[in-house]
Protein backbone atom coordinates (compact mmCIF):
# COMPACT_ATOMS: atom_id res chain seq x y z
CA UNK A 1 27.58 -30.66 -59.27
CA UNK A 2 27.24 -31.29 -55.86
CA UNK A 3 26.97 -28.02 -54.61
CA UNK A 4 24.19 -27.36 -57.47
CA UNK A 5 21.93 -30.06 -55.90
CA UNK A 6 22.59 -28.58 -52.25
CA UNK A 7 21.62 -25.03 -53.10
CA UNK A 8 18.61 -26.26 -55.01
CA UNK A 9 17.59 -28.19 -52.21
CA UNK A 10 18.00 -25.31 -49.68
CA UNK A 11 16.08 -22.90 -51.93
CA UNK A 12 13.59 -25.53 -52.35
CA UNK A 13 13.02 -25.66 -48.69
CA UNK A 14 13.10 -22.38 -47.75
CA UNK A 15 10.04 -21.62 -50.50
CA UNK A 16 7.86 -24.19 -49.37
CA UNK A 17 8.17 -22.78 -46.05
CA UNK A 18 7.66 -19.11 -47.01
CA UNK A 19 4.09 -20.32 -48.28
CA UNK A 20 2.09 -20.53 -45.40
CA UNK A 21 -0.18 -18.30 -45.19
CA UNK A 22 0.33 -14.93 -43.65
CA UNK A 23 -3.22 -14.99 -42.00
CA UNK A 24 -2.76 -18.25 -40.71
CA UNK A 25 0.16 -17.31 -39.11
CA UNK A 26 -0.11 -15.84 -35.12
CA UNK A 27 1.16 -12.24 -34.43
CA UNK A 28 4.67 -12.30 -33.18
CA UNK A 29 5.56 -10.26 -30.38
CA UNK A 30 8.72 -8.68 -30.82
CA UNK A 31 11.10 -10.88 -28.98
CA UNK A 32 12.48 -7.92 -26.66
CA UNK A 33 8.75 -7.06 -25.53
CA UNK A 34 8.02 -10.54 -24.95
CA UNK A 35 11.06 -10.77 -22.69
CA UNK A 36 10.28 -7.62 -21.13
CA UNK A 37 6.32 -8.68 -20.40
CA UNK A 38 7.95 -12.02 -18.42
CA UNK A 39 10.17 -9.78 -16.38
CA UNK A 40 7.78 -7.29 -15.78
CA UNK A 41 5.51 -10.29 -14.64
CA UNK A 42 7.98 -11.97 -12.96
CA UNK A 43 9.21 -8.69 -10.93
CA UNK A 44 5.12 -7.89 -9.82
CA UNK A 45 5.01 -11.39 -8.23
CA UNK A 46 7.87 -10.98 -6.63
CA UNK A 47 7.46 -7.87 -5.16
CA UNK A 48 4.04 -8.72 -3.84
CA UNK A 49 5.74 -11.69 -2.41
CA UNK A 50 8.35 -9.85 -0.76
CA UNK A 51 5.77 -6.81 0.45
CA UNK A 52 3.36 -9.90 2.46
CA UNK A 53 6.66 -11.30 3.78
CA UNK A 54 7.56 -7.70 5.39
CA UNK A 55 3.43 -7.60 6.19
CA UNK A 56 3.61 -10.88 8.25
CA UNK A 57 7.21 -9.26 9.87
CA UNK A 58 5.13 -6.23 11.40
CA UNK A 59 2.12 -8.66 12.45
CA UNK A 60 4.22 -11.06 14.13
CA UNK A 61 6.62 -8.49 15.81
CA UNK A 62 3.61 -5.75 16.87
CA UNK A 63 5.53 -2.80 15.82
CA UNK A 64 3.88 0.25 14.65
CA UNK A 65 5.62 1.59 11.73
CA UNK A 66 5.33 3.99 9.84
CA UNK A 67 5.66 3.64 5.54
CA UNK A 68 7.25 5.81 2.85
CA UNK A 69 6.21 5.91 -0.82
CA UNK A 70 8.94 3.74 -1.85
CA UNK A 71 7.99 0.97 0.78
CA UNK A 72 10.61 1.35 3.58
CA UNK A 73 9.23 1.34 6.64
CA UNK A 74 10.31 2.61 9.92
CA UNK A 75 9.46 3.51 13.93
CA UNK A 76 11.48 5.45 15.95
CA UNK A 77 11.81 3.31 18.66
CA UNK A 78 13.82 6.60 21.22
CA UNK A 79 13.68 10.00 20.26
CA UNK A 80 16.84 12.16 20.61
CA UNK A 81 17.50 15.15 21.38
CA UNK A 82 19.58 16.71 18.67
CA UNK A 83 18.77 18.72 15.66
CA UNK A 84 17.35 17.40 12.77
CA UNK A 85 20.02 15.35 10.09
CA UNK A 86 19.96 17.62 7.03
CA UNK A 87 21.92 16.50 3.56
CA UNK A 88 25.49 17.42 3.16
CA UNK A 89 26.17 17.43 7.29
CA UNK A 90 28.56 14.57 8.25
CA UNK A 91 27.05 12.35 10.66
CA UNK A 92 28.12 9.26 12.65
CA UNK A 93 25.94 6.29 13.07
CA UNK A 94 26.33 3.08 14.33
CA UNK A 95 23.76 0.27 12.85
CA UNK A 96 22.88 -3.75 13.00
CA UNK A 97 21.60 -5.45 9.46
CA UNK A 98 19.65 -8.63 10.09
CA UNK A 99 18.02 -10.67 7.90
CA UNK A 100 14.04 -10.41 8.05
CA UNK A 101 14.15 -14.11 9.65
CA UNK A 102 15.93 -12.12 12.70
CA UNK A 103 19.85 -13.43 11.61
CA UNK A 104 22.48 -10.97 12.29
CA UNK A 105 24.38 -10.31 9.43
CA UNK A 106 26.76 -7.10 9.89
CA UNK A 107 27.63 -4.72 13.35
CA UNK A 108 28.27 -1.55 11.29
CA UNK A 109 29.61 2.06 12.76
CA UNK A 110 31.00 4.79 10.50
CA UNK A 111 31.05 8.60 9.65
CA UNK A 112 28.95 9.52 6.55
CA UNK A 113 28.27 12.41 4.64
CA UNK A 114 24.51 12.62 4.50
CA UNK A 115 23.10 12.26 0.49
CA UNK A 116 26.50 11.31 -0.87
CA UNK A 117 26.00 7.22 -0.72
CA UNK A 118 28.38 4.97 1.12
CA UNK A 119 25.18 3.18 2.74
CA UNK A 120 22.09 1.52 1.30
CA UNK A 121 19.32 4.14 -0.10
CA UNK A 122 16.62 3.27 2.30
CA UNK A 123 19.10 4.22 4.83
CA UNK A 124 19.62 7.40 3.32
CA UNK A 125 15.93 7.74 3.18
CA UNK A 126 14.95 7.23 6.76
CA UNK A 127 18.12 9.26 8.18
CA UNK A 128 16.86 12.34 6.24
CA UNK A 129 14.02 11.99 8.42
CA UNK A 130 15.26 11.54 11.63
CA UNK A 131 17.76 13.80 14.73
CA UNK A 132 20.73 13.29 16.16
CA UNK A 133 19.73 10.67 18.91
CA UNK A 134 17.71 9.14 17.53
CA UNK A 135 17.17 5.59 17.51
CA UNK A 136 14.64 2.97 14.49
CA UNK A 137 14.37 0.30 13.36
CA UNK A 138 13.63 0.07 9.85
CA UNK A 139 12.72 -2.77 6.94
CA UNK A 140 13.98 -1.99 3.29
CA UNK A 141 12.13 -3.89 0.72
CA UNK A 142 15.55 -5.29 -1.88
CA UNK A 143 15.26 -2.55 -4.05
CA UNK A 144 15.95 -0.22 -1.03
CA UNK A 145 18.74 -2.09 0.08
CA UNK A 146 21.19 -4.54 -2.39
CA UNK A 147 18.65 -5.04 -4.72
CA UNK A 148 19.12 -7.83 -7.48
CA UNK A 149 22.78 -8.60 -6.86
CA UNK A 150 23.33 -8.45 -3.36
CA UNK A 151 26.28 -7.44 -1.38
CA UNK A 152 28.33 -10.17 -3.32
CA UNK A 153 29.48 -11.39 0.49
CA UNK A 154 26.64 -12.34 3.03
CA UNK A 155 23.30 -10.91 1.58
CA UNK A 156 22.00 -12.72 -1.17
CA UNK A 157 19.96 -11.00 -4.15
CA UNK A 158 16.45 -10.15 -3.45
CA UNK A 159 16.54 -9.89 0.49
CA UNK A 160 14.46 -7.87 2.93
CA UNK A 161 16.80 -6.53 5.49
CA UNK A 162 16.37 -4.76 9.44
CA UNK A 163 17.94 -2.70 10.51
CA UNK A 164 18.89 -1.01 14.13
CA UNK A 165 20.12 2.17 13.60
CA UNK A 166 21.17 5.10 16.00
CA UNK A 167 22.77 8.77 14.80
CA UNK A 168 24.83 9.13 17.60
CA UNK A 169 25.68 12.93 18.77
């Protein structure tokens, strides 16, 4: 008997609140595009943020630099003398990572196969664009470098980094 009254209460309930209206009601967005919208929105700010921070960077430090199409930027600050780096050649470089504030964070030297990873994408980038000798400095927006996750040891998620890099010959 019990369980009678409790199932006539729930269906009860449930039809007087299936009788609203349907034109009173307001549209629902689909819960996933609604999420999607406030990412979207979220990542746009962001971004801008991050691009006036790297802005201010070049202002305050008065170097000329040069900008891809994916927002790295770069100046070759000595020019070697060695051929151009082409994908697929093994190089050696030897680079600094600091923080846009001007904080060291790594000393890095190693031996890489151009194109085939082991370093940060904007680094692959800008190395496919300069010679053996040659010395930049470079700023990769996040998304260039460790992008929403970080490095999981000393660069948080979301960080601008510098770099001083040199393709040794």
């Amino acid at each position: 008997m019990k369980r009678i009254i409790q199932l006539t209460f729930f269906l009860s309930f449930s039809f007087l609140l299936s009788c609203v209206n349907e034109s009173e009601k307001e549209p629902e967005m689909p819960p996933n595009k609604a999420l999607l919208e406030s990412f979207e929105k979220a990542n746009r700010y962001l971004t801008r943020e991050e691009e006036e921070n790297i802005n201010d960077y070049v202002r305050r430090h008065k170097v000329e630099m040069k900008q891809t199409g994916t927002g790295m930027r770069y100046a070759i600050l000595k020019e070697g003398t060695g051929a151009p780096v082409r994908r697929n050649e093994q190089i050696h470089i030897k680079y600094e990572t600091y923080y846009i504030t001007g904080d060291l964070v790594y000393t890095t030297e190693k031996k890489i196969i151009v194109g085939k990873g082991g370093i940060e994408s904007g680094l692959e980038e800008v190395i496919l664009l300069m010679k053996r000798g040659d010395e930049a400095k470079i700023i990769l927006p996040s998304h260039l470098a460790f992008g929403f996750l970080g490095d999981q040891n000393k660069i948080p998620p979301r960080t601008t980094l510098v770099y001083k890099l040199k393709i040794i010959e």
